[in-house]
N, C-alpha and C. Protein backbone atom coordinates (compact mmCIF):
# COMPACT_ATOMS: atom_id res chain seq x y z
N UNK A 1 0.81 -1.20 0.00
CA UNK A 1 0.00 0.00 0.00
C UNK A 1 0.85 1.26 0.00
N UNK A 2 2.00 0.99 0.74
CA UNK A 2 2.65 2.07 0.32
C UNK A 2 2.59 3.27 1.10
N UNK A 3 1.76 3.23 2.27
CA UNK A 3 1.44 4.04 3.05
C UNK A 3 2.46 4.47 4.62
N UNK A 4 3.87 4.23 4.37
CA UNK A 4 4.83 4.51 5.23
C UNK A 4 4.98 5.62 5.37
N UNK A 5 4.69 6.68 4.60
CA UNK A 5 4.71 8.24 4.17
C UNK A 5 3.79 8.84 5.38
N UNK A 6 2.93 8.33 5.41
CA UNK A 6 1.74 8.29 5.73
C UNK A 6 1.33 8.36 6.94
N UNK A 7 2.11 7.28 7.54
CA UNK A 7 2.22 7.04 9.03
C UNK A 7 2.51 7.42 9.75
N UNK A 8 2.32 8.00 10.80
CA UNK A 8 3.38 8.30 11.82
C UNK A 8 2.90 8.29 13.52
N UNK A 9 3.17 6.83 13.48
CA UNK A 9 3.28 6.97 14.95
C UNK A 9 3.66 7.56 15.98
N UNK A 10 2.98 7.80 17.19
CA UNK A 10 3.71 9.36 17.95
C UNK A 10 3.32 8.57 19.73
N UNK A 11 4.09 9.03 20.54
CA UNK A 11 4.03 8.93 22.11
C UNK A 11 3.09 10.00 22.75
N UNK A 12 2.38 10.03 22.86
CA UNK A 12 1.72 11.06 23.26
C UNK A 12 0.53 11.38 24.63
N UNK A 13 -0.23 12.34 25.28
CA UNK A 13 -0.81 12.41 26.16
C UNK A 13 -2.34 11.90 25.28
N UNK A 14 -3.18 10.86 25.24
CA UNK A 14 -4.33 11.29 24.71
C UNK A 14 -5.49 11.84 24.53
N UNK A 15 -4.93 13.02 26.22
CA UNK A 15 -5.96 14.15 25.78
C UNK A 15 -5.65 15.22 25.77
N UNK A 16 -4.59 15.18 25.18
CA UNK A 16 -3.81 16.19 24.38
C UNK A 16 -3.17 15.92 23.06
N UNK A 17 -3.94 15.25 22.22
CA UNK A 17 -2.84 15.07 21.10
C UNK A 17 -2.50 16.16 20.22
N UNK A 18 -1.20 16.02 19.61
CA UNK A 18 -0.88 17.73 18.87
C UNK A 18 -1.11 17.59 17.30
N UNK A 19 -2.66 17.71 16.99
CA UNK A 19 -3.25 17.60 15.70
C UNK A 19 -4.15 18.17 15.92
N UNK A 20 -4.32 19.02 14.42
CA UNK A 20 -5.76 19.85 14.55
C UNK A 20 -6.79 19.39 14.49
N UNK A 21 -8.29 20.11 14.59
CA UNK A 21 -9.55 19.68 14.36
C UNK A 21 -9.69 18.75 12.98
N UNK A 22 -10.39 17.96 12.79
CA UNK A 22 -10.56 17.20 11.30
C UNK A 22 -9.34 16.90 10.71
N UNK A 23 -8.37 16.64 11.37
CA UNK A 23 -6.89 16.24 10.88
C UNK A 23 -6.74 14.70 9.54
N UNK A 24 -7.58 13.55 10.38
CA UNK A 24 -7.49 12.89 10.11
C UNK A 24 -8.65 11.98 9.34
N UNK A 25 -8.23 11.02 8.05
CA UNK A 25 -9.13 10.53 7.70
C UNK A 25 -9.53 9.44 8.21
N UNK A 26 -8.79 8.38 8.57
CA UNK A 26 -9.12 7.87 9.69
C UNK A 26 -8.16 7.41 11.16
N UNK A 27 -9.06 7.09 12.08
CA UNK A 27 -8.09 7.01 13.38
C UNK A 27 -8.60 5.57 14.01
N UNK A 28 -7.35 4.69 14.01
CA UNK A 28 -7.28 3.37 14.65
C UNK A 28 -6.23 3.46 15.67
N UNK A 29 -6.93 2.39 17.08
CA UNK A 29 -6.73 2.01 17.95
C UNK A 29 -6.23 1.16 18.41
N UNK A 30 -5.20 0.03 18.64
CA UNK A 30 -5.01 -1.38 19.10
C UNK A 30 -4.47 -1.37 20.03
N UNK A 31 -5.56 -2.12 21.22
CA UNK A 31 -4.76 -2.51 22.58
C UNK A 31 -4.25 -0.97 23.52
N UNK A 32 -5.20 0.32 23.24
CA UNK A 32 -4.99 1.03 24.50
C UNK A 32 -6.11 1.76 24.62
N UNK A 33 -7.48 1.89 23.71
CA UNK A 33 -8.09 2.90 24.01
C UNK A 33 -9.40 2.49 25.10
N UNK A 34 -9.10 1.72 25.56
CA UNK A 34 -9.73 0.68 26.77
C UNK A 34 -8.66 2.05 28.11
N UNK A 35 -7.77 2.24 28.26
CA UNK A 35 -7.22 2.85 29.15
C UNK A 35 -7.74 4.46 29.40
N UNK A 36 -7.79 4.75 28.26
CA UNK A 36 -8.16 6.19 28.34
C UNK A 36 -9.42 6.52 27.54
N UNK A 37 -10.57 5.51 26.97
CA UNK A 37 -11.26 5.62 26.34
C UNK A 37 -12.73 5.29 27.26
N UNK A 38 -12.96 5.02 28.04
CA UNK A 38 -13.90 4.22 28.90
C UNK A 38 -14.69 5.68 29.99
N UNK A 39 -14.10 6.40 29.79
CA UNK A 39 -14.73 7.83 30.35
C UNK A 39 -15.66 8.40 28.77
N UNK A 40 -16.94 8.35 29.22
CA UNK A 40 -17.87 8.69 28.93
C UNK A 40 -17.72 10.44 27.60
N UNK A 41 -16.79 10.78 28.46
CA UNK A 41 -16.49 12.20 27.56
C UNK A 41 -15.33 12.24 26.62
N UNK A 42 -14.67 11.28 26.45
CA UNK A 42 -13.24 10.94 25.91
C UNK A 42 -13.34 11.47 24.30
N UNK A 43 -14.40 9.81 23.72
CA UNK A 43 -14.84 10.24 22.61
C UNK A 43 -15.65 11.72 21.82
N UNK A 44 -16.13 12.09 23.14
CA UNK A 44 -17.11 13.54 22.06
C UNK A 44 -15.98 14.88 22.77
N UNK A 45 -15.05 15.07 23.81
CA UNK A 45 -14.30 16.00 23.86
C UNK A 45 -13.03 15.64 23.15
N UNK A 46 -12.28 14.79 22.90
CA UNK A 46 -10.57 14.56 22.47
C UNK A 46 -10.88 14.17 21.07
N UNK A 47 -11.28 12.66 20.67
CA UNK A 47 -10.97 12.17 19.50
C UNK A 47 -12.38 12.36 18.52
N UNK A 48 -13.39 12.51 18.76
CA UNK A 48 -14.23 12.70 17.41
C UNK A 48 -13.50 14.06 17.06
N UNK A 49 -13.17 15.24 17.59
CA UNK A 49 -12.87 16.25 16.57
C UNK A 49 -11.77 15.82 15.94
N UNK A 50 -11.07 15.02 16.20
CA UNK A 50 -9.92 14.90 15.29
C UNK A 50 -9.67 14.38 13.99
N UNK A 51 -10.78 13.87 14.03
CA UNK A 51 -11.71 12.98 12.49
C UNK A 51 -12.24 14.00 11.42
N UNK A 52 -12.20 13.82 10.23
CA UNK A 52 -13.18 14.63 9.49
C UNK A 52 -14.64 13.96 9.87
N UNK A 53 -14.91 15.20 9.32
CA UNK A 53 -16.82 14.61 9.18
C UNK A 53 -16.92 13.47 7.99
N UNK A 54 -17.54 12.23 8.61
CA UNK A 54 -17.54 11.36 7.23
C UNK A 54 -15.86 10.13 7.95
N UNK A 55 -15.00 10.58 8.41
CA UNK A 55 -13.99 9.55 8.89
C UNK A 55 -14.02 8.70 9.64
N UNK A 56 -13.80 7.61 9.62
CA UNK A 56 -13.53 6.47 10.30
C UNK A 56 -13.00 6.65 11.76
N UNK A 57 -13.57 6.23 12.53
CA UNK A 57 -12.28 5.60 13.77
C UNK A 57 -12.97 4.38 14.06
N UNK A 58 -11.97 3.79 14.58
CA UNK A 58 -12.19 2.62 15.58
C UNK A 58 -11.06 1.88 16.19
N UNK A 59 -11.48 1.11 17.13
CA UNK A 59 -10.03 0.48 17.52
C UNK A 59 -10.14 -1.08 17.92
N UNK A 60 -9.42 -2.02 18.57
CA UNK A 60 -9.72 -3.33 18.71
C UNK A 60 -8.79 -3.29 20.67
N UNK A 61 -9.47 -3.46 21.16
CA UNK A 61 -9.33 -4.15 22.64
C UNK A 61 -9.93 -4.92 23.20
N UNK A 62 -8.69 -5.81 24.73
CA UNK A 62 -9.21 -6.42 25.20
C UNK A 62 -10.75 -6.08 25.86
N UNK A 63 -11.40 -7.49 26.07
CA UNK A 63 -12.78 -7.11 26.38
C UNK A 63 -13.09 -8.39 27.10
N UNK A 64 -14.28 -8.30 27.81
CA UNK A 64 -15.21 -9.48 28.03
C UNK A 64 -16.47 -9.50 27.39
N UNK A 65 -17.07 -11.02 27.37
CA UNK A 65 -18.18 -11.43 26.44
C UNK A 65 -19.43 -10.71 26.87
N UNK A 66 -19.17 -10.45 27.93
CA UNK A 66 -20.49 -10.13 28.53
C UNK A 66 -20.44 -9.19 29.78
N UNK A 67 -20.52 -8.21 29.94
CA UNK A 67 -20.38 -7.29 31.34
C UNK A 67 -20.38 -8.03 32.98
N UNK A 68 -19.45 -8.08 33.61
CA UNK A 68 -19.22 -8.97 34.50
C UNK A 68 -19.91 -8.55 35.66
N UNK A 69 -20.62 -9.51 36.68
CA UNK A 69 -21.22 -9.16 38.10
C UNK A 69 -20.29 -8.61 39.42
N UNK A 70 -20.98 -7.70 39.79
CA UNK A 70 -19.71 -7.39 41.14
C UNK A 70 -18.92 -8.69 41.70
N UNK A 71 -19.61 -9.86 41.92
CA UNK A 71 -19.27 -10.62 42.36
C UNK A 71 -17.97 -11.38 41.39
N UNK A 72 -18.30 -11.17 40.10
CA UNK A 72 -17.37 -11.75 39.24
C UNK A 72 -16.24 -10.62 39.20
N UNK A 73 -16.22 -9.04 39.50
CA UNK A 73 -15.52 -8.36 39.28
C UNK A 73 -14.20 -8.98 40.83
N UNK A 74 -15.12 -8.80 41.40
CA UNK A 74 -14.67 -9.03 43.14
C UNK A 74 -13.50 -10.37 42.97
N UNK A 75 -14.16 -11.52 41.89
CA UNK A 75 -12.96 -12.51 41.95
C UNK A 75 -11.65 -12.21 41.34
N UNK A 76 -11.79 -11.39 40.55
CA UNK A 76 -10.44 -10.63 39.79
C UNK A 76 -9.77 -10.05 40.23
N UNK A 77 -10.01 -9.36 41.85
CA UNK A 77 -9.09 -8.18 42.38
C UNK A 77 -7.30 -8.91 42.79
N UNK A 78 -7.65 -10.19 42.76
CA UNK A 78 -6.01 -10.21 43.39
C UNK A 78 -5.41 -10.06 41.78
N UNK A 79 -6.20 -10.61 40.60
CA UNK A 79 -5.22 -9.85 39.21
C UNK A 79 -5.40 -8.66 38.81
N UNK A 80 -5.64 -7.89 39.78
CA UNK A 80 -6.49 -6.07 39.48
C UNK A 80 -5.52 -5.38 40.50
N UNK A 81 -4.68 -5.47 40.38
CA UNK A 81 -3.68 -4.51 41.67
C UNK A 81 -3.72 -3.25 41.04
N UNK A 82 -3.35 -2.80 39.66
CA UNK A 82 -3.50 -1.92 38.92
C UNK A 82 -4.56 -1.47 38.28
N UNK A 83 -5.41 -2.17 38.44
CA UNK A 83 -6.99 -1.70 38.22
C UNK A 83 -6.99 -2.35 36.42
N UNK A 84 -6.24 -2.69 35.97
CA UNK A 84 -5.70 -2.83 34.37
C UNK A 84 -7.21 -3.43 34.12
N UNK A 85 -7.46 -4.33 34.36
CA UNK A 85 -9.12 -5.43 34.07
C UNK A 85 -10.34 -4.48 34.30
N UNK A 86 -9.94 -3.65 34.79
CA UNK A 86 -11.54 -3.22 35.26
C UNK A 86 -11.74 -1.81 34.27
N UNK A 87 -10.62 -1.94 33.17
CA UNK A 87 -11.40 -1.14 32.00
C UNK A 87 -11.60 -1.73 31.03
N UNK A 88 -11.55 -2.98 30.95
CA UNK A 88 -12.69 -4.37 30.21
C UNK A 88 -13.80 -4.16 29.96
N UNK A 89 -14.58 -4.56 29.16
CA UNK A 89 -15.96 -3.92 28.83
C UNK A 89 -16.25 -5.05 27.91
N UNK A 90 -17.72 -5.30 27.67
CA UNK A 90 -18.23 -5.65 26.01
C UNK A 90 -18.73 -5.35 25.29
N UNK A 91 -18.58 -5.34 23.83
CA UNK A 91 -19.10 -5.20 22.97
C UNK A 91 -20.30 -4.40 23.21
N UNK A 92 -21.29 -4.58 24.09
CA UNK A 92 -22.54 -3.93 24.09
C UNK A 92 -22.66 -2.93 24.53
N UNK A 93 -21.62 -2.67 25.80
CA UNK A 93 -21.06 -1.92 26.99
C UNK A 93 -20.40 -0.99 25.74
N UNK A 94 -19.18 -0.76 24.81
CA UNK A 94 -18.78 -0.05 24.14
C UNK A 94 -19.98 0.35 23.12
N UNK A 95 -20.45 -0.31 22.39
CA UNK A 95 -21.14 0.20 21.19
C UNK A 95 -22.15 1.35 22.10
N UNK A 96 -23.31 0.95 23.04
CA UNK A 96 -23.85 2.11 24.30
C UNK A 96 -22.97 2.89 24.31
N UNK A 97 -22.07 3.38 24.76
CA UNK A 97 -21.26 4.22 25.37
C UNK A 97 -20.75 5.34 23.97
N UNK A 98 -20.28 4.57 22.74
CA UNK A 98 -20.27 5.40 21.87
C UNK A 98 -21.04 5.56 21.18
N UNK A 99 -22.62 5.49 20.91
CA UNK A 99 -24.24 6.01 20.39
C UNK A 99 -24.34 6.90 21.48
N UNK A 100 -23.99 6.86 22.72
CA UNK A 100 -24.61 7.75 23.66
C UNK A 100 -24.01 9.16 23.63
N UNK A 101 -22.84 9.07 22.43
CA UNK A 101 -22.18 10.30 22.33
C UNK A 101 -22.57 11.09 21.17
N UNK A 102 -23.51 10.57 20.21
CA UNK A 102 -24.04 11.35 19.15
C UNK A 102 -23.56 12.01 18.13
N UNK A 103 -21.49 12.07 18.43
CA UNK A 103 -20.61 12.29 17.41
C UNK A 103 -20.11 11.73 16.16
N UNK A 104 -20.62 10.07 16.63
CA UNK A 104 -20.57 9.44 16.31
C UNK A 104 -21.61 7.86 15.43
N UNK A 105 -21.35 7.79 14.30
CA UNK A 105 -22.62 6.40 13.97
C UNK A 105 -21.76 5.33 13.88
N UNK A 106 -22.07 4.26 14.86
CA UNK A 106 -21.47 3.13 14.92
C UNK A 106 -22.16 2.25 13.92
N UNK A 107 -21.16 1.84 13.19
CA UNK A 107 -21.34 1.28 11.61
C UNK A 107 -21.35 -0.68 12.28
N UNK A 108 -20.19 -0.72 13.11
CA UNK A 108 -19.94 -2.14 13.43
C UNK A 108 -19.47 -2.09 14.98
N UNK A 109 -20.11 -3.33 15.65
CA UNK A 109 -19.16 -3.72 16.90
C UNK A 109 -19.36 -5.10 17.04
N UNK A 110 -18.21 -5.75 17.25
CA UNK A 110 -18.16 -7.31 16.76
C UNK A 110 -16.78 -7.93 18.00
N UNK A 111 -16.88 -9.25 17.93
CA UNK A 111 -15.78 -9.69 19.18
C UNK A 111 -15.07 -10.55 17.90
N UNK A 112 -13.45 -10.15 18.18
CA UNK A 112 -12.55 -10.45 16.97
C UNK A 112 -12.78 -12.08 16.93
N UNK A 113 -12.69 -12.33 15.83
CA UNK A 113 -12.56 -14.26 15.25
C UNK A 113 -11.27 -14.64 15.73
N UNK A 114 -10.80 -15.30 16.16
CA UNK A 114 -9.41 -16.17 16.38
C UNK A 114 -8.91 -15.81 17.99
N UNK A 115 -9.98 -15.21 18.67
CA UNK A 115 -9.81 -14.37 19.96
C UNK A 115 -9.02 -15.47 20.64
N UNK A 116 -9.15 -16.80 20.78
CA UNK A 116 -8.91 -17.54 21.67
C UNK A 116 -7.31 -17.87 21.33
N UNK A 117 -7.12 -17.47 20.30
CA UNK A 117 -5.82 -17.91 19.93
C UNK A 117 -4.51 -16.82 20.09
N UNK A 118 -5.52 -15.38 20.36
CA UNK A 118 -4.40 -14.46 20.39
C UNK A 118 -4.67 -14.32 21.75
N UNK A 119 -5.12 -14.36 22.99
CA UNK A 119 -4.98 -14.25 24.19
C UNK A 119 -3.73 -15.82 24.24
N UNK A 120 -4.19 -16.97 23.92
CA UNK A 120 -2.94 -17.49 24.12
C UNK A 120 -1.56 -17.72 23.39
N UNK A 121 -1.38 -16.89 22.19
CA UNK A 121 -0.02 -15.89 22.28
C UNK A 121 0.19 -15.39 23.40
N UNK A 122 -0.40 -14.72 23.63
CA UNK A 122 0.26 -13.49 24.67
C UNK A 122 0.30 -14.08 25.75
N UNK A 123 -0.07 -14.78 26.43
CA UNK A 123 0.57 -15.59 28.01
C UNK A 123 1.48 -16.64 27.54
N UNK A 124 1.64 -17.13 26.11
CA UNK A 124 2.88 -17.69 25.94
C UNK A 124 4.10 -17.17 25.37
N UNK A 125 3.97 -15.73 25.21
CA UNK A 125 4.56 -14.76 24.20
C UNK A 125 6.32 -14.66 25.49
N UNK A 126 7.11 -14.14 25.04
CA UNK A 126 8.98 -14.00 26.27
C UNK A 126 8.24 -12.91 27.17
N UNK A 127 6.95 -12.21 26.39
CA UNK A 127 6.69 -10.72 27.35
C UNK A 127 6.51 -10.97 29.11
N UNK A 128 6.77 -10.30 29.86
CA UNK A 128 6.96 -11.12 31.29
C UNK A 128 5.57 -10.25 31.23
N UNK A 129 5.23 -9.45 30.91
CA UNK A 129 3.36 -9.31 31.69
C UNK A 129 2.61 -10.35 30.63
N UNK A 130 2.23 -10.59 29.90
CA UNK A 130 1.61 -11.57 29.10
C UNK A 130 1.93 -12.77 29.67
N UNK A 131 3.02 -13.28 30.01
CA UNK A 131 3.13 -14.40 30.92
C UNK A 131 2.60 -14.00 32.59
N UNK A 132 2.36 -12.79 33.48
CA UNK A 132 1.61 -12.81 34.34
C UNK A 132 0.57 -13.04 34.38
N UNK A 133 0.09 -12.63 33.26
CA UNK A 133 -1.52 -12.88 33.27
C UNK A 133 -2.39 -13.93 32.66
N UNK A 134 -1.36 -15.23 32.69
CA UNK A 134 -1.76 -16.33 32.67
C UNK A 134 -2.95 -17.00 34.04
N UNK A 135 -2.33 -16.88 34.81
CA UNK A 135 -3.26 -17.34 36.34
C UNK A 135 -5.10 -16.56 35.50
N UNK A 136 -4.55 -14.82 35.23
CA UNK A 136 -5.76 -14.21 35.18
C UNK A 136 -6.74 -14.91 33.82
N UNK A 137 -6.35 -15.21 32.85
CA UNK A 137 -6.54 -16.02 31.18
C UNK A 137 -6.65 -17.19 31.86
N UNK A 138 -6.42 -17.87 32.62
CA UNK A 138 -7.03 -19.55 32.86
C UNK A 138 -8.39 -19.59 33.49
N UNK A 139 -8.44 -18.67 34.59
CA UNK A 139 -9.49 -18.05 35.41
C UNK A 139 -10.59 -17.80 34.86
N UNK A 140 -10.57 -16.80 34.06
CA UNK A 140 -11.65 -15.94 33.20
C UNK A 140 -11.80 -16.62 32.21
N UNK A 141 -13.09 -17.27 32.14
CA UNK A 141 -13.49 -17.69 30.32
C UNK A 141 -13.98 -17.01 29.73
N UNK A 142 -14.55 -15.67 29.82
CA UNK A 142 -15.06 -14.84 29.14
C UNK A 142 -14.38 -13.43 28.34
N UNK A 143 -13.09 -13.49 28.01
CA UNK A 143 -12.51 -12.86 27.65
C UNK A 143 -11.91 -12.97 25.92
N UNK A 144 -12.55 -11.63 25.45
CA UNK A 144 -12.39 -11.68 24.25
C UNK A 144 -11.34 -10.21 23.75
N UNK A 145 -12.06 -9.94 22.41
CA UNK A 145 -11.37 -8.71 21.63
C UNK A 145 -12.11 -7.77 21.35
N UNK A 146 -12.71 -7.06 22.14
CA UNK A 146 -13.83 -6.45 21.12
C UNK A 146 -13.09 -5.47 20.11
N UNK A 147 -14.10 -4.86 18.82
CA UNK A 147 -13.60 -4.27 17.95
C UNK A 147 -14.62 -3.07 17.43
N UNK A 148 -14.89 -2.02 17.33
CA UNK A 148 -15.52 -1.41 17.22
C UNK A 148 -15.24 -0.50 16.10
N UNK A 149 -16.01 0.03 15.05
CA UNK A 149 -15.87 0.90 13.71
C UNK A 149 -17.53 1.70 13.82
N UNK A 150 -16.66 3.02 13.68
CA UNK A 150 -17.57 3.90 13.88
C UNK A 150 -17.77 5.11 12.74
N UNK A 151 -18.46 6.14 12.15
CA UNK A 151 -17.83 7.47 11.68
C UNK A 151 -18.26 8.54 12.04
N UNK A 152 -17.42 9.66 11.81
CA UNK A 152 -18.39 10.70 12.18
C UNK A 152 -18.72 11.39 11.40
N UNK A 153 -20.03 11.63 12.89
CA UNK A 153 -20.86 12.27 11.48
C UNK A 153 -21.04 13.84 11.57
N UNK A 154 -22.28 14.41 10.73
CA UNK A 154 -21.66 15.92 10.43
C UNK A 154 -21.92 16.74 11.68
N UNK A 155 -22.93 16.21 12.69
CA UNK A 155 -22.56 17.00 14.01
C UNK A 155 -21.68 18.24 14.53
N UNK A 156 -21.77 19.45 14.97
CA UNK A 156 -20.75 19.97 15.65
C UNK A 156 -20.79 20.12 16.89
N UNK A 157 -21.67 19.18 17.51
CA UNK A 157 -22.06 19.50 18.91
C UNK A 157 -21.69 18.64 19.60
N UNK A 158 -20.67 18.78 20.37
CA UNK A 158 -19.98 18.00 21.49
C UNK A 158 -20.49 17.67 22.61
N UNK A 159 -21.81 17.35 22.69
CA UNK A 159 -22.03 17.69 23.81
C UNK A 159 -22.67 16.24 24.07
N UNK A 160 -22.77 15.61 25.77
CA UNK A 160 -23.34 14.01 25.35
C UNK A 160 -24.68 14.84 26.17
C-alpha cells in the first residue's frame, strides 16, 4: 500500500494530542483505548474532533463477552492490583457508550474471530506481563477482543 509516508506513529498524552480539528481521515486504535477511552467524555471532547466529518475511527481491545457481576468483578481483584481489568468492557457496553455520544454512527461492533488464539499468544509470548496474566486467562473464560468501527458524522455539537 505504500502508506509509510503516511504514518506516523507518535508517544503522546491522549488528551492532548498535537493535531488539529478534522486532521485525520481515519483514526485506529489497538490494545490502548480501553485505558483512556472508557470515560464517557473521551470520545465527544478529544478524538471525534480529530476525524473529518464522514472519517472512520475505531479500535480493537481487550474485552469481556459479557459485562461482569460485582461478584465476578470481586474474583479478579487479586489480578487487578493496577486496576488494568476493570477497563474491560463488552461489545454492548462499548457500542452504548459510543451512540450515547451522538458524534458518532457506529457502523460495526463485533468480538474479533481467532480471539482464543491471540490471548494465548500473549501468556505464551517471552513478554513477562503476558506471561503474568496467565493465572488471570485460565481463570476468566469470558474474555475476548472487542472491535468497534464507527464514523463521524456531520454533528458539531460535542455535547453528550
Amino acid at each position: 500500500m505504500n502508506l509509510e509516508h503516511r504514518v506516523i506513529p507518535i508517544h503522546a498524552d491522549a488528551h492532548c494530542l498535537p493535531y488539529a480539528e478534522e486532521f485525520f481521515d481515519v483514526i485506529v486504535s489497538f490494545d490502548s483505548y480501553h485505558y483512556f477511552g472508557t470515560n464517557e467524555r473521551y470520545l465527544n471532547d478529544y478524538l471525534a474532533k480529530l476525524a473529518k466529518k464522514g472519517g472512520q475511527i475505531a479500535f480493537a481491545a481487550p474485552g469481556f463477552t459479557h459485562e461482569l457481576s460485582a461478584d465476578e468483578l470481586k474474583s479478579l481483584q487479586e489480578f487487578c492490583s493496577n486496576g488494568e481489568f476493570l477497563t474491560f468492557h463488552s461489545s454492548k457496553w462499548w457500542k452504548k457508550l459510543w451512540e450515547r455520544t451522538r458524534v458518532v454512527d457506529v457502523i460495526e461492533v463485533f468480538d474479533l474471530k481467532r480471539n482464543s488464539e491471540a490471548w494465548e499468544d500473549w501468556i505464551n509470548s517471552p513478554n513477562p506481563i503476558g506471561q503474568g496474566d496467565r493465572a488471570f486467562c485460565e481463570k476468566i473464560k469470558q474474555l475476548t477482543t472487542i472491535a468497534i468501527i464507527a464514523k463521524r458524522n456531520d454533528t458539531d455539537h460535542f455535547l453528550l
